[in-house]
N, C-alpha and C. Protein backbone atom coordinates (compact mmCIF):
# COMPACT_ATOMS: atom_id res chain seq x y z
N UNK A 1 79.64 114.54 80.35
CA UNK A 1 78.58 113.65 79.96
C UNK A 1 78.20 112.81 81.17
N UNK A 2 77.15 113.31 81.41
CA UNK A 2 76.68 112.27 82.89
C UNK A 2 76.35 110.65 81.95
N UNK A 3 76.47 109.61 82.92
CA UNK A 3 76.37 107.98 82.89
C UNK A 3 74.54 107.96 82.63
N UNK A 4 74.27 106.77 81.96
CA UNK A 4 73.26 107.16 81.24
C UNK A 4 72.31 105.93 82.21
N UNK A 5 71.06 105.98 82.36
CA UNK A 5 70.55 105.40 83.00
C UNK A 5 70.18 105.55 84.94
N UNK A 6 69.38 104.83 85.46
CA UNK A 6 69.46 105.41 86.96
C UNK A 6 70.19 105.21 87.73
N UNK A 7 70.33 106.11 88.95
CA UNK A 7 71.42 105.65 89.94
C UNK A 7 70.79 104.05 90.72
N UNK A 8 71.70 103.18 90.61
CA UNK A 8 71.28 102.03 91.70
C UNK A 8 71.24 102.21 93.27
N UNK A 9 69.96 101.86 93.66
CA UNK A 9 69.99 101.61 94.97
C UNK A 9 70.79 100.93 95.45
N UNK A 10 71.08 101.28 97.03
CA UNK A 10 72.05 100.84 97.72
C UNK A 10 71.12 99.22 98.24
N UNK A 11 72.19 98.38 97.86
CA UNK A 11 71.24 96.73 98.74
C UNK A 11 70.06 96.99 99.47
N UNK A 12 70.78 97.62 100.52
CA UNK A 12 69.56 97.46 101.51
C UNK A 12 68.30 98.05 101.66
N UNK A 13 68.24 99.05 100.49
CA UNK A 13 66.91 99.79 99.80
C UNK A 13 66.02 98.94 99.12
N UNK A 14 66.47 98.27 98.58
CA UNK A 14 65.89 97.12 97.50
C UNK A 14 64.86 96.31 97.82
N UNK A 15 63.83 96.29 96.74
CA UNK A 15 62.81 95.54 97.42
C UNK A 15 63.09 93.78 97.46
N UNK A 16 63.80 94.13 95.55
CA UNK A 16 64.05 92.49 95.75
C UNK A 16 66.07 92.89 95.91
N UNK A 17 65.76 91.32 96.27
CA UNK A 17 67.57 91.76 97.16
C UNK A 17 68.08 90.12 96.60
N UNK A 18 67.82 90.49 95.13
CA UNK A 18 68.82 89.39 93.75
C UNK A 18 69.87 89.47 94.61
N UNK A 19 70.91 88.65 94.00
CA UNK A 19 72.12 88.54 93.87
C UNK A 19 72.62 89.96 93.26
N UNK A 20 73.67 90.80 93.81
CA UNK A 20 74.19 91.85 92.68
C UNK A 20 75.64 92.12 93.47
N UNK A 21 76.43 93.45 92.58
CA UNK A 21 77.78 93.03 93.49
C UNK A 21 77.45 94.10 94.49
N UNK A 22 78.61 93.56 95.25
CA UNK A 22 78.70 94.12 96.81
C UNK A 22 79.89 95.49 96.53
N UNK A 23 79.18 96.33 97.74
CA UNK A 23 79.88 97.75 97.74
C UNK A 23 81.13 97.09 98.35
N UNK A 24 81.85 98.02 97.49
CA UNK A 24 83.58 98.11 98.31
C UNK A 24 83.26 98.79 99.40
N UNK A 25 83.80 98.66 100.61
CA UNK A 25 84.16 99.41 101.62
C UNK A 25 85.33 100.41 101.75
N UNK A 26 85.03 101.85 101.89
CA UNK A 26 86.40 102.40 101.48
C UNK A 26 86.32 102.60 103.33
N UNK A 27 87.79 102.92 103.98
CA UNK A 27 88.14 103.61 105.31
C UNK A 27 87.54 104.25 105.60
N UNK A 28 86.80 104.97 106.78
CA UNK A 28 86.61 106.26 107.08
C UNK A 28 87.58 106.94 107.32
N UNK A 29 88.50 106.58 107.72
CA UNK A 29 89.81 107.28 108.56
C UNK A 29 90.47 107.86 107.07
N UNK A 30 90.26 107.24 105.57
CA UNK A 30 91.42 107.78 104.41
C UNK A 30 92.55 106.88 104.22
N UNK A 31 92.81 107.13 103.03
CA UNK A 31 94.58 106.64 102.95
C UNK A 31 95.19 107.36 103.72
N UNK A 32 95.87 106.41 103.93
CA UNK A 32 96.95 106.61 105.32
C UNK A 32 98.59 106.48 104.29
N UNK A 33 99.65 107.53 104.76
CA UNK A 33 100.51 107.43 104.30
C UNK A 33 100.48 108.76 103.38
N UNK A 34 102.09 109.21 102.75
CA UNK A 34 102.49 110.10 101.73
C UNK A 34 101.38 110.13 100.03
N UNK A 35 101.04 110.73 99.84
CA UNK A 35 100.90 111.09 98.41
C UNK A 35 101.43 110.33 97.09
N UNK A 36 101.45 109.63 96.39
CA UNK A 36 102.27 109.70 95.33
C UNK A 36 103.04 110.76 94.23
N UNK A 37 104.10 110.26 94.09
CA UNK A 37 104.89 111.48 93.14
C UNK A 37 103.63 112.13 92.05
N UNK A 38 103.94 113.21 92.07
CA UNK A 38 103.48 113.79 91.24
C UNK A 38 103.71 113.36 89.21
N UNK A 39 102.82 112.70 88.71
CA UNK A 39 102.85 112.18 87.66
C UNK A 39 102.93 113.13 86.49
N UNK A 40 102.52 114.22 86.28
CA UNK A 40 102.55 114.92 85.21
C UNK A 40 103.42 115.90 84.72
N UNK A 41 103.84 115.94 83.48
CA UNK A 41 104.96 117.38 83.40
C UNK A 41 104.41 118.88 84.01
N UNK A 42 105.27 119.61 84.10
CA UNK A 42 105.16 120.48 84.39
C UNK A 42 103.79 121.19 83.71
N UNK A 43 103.12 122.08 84.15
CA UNK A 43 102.38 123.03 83.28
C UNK A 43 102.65 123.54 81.89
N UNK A 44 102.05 123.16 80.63
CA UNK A 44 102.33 123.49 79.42
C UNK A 44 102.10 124.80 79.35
N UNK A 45 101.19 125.73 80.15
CA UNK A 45 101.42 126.94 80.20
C UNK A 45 102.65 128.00 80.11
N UNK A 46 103.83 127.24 80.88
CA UNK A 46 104.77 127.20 81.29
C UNK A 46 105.41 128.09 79.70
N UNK A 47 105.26 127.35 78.84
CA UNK A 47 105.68 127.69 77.22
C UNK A 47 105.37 128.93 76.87
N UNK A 48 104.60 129.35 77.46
CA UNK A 48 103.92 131.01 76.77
C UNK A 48 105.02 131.85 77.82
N UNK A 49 105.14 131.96 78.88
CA UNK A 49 106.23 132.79 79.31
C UNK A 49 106.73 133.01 78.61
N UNK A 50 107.69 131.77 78.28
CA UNK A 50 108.91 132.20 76.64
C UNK A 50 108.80 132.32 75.85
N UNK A 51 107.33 132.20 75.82
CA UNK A 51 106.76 133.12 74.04
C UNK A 51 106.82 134.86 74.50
N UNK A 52 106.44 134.89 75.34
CA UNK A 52 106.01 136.35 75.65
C UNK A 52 107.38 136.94 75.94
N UNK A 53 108.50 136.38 76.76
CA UNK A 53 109.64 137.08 76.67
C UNK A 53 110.04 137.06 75.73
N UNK A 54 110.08 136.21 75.02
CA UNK A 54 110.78 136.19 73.14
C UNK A 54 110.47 137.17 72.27
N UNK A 55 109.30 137.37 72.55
CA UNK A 55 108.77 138.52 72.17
C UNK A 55 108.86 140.17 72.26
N UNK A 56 108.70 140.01 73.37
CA UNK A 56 109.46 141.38 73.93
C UNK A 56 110.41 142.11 73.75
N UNK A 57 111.51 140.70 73.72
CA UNK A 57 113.05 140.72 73.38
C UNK A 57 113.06 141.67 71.75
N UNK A 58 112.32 140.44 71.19
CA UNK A 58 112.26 141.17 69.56
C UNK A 58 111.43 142.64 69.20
N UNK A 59 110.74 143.32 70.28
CA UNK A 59 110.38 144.13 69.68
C UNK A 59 111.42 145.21 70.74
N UNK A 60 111.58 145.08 71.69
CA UNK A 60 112.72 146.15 72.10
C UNK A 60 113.89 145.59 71.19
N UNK A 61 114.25 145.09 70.54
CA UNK A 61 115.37 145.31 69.15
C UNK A 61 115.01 146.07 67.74
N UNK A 62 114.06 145.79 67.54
CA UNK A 62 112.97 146.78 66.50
C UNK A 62 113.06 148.05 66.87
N UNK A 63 112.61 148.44 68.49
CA UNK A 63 112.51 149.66 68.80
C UNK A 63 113.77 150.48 69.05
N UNK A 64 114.70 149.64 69.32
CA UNK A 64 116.53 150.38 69.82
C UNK A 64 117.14 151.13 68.14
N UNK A 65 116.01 149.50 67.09
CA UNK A 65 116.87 149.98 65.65
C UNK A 65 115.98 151.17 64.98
N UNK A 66 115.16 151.97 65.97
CA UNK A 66 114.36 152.43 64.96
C UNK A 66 114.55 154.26 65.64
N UNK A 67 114.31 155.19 65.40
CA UNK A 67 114.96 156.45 65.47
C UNK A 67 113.81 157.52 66.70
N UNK A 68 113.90 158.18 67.01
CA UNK A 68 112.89 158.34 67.51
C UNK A 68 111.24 158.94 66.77
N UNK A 69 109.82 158.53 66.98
CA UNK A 69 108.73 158.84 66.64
C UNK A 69 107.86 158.07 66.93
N UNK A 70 106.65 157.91 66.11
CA UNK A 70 105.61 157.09 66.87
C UNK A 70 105.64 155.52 66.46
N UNK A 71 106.37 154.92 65.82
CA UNK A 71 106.41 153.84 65.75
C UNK A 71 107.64 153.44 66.54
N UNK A 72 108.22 153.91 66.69
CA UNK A 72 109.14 153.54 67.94
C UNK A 72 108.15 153.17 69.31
N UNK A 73 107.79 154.06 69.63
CA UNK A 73 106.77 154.24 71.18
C UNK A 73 105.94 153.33 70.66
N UNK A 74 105.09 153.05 69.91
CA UNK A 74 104.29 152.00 69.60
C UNK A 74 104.90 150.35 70.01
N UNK A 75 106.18 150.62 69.07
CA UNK A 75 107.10 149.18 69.66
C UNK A 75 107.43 148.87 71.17
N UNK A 76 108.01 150.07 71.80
CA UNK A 76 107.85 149.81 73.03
C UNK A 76 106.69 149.69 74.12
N UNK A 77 105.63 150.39 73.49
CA UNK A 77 104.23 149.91 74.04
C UNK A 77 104.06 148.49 73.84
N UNK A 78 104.37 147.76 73.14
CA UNK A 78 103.83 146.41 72.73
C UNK A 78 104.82 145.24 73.50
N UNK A 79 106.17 146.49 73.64
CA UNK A 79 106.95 145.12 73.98
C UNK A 79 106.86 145.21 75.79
N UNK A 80 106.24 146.17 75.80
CA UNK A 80 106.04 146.46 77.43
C UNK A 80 104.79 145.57 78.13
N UNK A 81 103.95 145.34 76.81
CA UNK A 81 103.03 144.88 77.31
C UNK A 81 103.15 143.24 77.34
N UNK A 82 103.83 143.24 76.32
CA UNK A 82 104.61 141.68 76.25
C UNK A 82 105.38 141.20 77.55
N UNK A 83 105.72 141.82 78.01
CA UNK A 83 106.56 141.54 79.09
C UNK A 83 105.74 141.59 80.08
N UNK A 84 104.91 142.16 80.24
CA UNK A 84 103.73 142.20 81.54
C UNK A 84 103.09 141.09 81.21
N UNK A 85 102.78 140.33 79.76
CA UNK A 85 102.08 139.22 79.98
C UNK A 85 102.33 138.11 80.26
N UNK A 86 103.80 138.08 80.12
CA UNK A 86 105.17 136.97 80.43
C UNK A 86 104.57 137.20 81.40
N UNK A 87 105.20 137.96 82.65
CA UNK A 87 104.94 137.88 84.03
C UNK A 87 103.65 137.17 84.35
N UNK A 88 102.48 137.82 84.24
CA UNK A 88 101.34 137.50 84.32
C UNK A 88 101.16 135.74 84.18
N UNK A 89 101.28 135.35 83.34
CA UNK A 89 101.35 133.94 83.11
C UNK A 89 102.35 133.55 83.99
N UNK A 90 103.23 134.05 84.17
CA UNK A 90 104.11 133.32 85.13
C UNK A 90 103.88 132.99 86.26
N UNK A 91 102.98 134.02 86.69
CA UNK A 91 102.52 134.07 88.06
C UNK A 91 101.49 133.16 88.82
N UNK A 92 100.46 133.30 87.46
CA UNK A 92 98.90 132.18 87.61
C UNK A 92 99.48 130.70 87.28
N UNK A 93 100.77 130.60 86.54
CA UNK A 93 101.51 129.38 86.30
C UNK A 93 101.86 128.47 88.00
N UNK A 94 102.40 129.72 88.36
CA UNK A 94 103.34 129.38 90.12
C UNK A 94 102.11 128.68 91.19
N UNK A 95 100.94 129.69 90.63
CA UNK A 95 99.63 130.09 91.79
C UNK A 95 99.12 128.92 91.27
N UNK A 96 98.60 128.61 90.23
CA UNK A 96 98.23 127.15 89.84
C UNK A 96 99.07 126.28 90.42
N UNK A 97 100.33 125.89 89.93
CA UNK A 97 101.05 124.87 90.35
C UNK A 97 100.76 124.74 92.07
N UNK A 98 100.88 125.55 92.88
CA UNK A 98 100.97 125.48 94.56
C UNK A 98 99.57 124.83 94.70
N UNK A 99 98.77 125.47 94.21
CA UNK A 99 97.56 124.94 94.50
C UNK A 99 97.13 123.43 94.07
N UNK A 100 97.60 123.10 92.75
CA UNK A 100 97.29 122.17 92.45
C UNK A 100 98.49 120.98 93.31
N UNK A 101 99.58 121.21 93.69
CA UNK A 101 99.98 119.97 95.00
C UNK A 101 98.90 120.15 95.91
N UNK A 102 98.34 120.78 96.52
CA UNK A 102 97.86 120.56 97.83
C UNK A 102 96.20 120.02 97.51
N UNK A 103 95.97 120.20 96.52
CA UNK A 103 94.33 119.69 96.50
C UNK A 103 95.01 118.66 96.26
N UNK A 104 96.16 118.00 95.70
CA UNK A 104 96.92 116.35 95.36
C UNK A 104 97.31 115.97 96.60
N UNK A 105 97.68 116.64 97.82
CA UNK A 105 98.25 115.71 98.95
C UNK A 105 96.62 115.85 99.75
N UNK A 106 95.51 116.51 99.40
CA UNK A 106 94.11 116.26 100.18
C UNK A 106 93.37 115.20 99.55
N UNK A 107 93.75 115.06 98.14
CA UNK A 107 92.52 114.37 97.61
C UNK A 107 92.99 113.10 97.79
N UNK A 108 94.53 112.60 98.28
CA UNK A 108 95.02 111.43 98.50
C UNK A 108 95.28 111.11 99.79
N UNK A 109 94.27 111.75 100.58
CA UNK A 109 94.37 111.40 102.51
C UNK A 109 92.44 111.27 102.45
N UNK A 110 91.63 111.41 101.19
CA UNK A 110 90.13 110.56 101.34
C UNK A 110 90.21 109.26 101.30
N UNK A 111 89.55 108.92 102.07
CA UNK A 111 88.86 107.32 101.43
C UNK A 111 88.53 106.43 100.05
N UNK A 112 88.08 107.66 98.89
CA UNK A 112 88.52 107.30 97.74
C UNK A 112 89.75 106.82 97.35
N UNK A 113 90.07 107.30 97.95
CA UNK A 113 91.83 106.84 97.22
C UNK A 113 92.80 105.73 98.20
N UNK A 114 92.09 105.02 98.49
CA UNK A 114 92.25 103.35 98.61
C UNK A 114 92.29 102.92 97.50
N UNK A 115 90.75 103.23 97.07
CA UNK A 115 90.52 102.39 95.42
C UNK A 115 90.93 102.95 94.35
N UNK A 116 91.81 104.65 94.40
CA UNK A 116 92.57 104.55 93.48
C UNK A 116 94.01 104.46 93.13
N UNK A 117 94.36 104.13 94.61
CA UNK A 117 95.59 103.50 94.52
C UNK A 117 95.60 101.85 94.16
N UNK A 118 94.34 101.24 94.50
CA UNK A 118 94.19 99.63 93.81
C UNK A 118 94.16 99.59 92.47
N UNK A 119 93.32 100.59 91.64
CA UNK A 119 93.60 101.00 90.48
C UNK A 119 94.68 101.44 89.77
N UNK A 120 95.32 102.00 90.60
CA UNK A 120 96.28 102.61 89.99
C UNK A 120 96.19 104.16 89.25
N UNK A 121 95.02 105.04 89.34
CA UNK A 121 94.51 105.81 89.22
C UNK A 121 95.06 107.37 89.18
N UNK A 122 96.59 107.07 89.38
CA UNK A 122 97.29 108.20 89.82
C UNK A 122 97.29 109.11 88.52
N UNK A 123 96.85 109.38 87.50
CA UNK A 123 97.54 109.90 86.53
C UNK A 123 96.02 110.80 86.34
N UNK A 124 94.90 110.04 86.63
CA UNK A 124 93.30 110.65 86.10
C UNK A 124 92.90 111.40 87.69
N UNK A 125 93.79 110.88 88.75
CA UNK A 125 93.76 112.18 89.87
C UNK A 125 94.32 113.19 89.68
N UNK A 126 95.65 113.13 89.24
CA UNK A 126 96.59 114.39 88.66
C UNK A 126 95.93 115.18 88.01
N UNK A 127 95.45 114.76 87.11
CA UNK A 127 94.64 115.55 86.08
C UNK A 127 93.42 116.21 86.64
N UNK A 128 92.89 115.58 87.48
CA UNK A 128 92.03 116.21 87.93
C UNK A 128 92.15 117.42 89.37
N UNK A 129 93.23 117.16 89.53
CA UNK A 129 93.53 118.20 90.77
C UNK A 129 94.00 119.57 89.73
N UNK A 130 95.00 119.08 88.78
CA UNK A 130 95.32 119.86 87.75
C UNK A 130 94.06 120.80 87.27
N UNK A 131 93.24 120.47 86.71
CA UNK A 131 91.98 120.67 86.64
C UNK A 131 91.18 121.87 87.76
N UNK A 132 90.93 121.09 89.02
CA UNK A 132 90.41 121.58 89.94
C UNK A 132 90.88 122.92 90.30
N UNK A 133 92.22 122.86 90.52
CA UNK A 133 93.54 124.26 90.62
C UNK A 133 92.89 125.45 89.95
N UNK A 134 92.85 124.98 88.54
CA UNK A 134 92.25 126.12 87.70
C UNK A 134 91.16 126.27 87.63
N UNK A 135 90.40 125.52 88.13
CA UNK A 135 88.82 126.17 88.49
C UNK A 135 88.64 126.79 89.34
N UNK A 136 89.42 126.84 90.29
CA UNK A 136 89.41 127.48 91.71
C UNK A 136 90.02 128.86 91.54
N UNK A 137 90.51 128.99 90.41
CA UNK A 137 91.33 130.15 90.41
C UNK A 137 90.90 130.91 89.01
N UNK A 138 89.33 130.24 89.13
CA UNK A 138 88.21 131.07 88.04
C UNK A 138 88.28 130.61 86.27
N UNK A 139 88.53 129.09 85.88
CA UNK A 139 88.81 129.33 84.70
C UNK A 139 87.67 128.53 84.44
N UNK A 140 86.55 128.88 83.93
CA UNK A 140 85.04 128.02 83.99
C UNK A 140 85.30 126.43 82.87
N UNK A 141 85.82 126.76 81.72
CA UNK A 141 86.03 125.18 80.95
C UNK A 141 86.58 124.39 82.44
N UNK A 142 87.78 124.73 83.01
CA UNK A 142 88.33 123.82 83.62
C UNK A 142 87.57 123.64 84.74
N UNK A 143 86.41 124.15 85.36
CA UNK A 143 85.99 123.96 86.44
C UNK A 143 84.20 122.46 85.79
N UNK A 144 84.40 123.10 84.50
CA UNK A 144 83.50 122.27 84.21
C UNK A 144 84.06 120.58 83.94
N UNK A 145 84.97 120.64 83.37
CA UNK A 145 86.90 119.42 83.10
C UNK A 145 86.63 118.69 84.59
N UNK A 146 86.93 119.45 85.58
CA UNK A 146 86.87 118.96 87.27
C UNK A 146 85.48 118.37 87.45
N UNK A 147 84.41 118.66 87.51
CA UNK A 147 83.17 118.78 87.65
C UNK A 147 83.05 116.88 87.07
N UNK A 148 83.35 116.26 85.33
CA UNK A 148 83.11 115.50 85.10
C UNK A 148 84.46 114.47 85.61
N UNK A 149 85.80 115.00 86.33
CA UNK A 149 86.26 113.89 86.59
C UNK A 149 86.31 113.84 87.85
N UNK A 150 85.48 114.54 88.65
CA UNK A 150 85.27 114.29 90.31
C UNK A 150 83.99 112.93 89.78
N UNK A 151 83.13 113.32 88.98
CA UNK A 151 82.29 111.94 88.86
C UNK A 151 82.93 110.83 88.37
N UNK A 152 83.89 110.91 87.64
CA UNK A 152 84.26 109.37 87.21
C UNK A 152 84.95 108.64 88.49
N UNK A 153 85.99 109.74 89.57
CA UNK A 153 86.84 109.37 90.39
C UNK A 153 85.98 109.08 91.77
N UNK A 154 84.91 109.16 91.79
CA UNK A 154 83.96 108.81 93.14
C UNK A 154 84.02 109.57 93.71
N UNK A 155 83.90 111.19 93.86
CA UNK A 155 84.01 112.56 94.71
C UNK A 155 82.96 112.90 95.09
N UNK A 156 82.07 112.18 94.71
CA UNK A 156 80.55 112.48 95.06
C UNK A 156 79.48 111.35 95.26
N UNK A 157 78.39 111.39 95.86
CA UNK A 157 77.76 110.68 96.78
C UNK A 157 77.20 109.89 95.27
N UNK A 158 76.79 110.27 94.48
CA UNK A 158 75.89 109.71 93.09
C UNK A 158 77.02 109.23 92.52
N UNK A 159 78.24 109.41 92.52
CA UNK A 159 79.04 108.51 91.51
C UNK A 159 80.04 107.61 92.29
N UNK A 160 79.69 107.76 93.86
CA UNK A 160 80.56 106.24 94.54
C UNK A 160 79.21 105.29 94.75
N UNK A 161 77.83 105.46 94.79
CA UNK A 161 76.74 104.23 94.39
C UNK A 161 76.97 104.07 93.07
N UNK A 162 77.36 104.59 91.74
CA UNK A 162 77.87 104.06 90.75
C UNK A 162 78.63 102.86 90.73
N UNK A 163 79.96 103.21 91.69
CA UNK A 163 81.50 102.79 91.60
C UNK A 163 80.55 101.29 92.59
N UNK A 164 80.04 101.41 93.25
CA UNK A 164 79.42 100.86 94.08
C UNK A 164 80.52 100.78 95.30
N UNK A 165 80.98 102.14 96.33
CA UNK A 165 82.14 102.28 96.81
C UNK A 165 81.13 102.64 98.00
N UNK A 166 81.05 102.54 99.39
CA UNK A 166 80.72 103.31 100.28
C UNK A 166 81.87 103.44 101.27
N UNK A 167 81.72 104.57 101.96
CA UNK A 167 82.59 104.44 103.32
C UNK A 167 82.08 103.56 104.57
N UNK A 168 82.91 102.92 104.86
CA UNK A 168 82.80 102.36 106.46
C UNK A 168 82.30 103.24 107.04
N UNK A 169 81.57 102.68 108.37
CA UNK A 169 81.17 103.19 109.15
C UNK A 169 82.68 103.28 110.64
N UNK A 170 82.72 104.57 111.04
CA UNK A 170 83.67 104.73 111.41
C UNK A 170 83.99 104.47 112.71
N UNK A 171 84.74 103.62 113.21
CA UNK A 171 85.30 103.19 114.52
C UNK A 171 84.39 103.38 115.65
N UNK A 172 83.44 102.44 116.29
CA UNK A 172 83.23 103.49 117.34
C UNK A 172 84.43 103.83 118.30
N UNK A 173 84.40 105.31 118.87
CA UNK A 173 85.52 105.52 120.09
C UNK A 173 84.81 105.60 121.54
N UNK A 174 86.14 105.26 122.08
CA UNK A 174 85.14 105.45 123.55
C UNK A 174 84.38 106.42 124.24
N UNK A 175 83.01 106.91 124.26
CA UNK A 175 82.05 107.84 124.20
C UNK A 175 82.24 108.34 125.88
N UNK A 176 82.64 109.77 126.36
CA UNK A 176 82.34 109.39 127.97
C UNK A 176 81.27 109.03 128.41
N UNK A 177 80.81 108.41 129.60
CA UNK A 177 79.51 107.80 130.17
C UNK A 177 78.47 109.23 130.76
N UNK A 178 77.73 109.23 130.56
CA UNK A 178 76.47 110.00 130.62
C UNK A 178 75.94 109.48 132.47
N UNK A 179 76.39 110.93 132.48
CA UNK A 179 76.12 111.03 134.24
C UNK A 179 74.17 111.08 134.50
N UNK A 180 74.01 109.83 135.24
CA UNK A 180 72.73 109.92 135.76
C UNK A 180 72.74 110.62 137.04
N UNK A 181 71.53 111.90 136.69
CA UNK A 181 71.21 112.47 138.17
C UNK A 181 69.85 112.12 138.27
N UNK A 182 69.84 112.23 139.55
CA UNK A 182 68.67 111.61 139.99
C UNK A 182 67.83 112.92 140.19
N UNK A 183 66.61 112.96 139.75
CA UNK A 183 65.48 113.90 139.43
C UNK A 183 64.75 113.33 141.01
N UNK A 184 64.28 114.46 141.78
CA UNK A 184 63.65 114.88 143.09
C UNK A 184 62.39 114.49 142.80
N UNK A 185 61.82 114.21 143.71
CA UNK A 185 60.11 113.85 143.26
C UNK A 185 59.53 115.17 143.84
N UNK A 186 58.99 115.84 142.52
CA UNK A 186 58.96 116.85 143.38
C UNK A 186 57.63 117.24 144.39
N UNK A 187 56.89 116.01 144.46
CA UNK A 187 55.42 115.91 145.87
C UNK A 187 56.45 116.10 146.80
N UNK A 188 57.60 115.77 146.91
CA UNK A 188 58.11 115.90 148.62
C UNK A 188 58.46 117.51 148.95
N UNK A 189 58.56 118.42 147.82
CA UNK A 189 58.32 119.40 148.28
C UNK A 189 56.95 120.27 148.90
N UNK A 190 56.18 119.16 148.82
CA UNK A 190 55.07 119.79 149.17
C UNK A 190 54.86 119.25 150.26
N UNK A 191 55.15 118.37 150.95
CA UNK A 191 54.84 117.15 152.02
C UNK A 191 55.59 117.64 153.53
């Protein structure tokens, strides 16, 4: 659900220049420093593995008690496939999880996340890297999930003039000096 009404101009756009509040300044440089612990349980996904091996389990016991014919092979078709889906989940479980630390130790070295460590914000980043992980790794609800909490968390240019958050302007560094050569007149080649 996008925020209802227009985006506010930045101050210095403004024709009239009321009283209103002032942008936070976030770093250019980022939070500086480690990540915070990771706040959330594990992946609830996590649970279907051991549905799917449980499963398996019970139908290769069905199939050991049953004699040979086609409902036997049927059972072991099912429990074969059961077991491939254990894996399967297990795998996008692992591949999610890896992914989702590292979009968590990037999204906490931006400049946003000054102000959501002043907030305290750690739990609606989690979620949202959580989120992000599985969009990245094609799951469209969750990429749409990411999509509305990159706007609440200031990930984008229209929802940090919301937050009313800008970045600093960044350090100047020392630029090398710009060599003057001296340009020939060039009448003296003719002279």
């Amino acid at each position: 659900m996008m925020p209802s009404g227009p985006v506010p101009k930045h101050p210095s756009a403004r024709a009239r220049r009321n009283a209103t509040f002032a942008m936070v300044q976030l770093p250019a440089e980022g939070r500086q420093g480690k990540a915070p612990a990771w706040p959330l349980p594990a992946d609830p996904r996590r649970s279907l593995v051991a549905y799917w091996d449980e499963q398996a389990d019970l139908l290769e016991a069905q199939a050991a008690e049953e004699g040979d014919g086609r409902r036997r092979n049927r059972l072991v078709d099912r429990a074969a496939r059961a077991r491939a889906r254990a894996v399967q989940v297990g795998a996008e479980c692992e591949e999610a999880s890896r992914l989702e630390r590292r979009v968590w130790r990037e999204a906490w070295r931006t400049p946003m996340a000054v102000q959501w460590e002043r907030s305290r914000w750690t739990r609606e980043v989690a979620q949202y890297c959580r989120l992000k992980a599985l969009a990245e790794l094609g799951d469209a609800r969750a990429a749409k999930a990411a999509l509305a909490y990159a706007d609440r968390l200031g990930l984008n240019p229209w929802s940090m003039l919301r937050l009313r958050w800008e970045v600093a302007p960044a350090p100047a560094q020392d630029a090398p000096r710009a060599t003057v050569t001296r340009i020939r007149d060039a009448r003296s080649d003719f002279t």
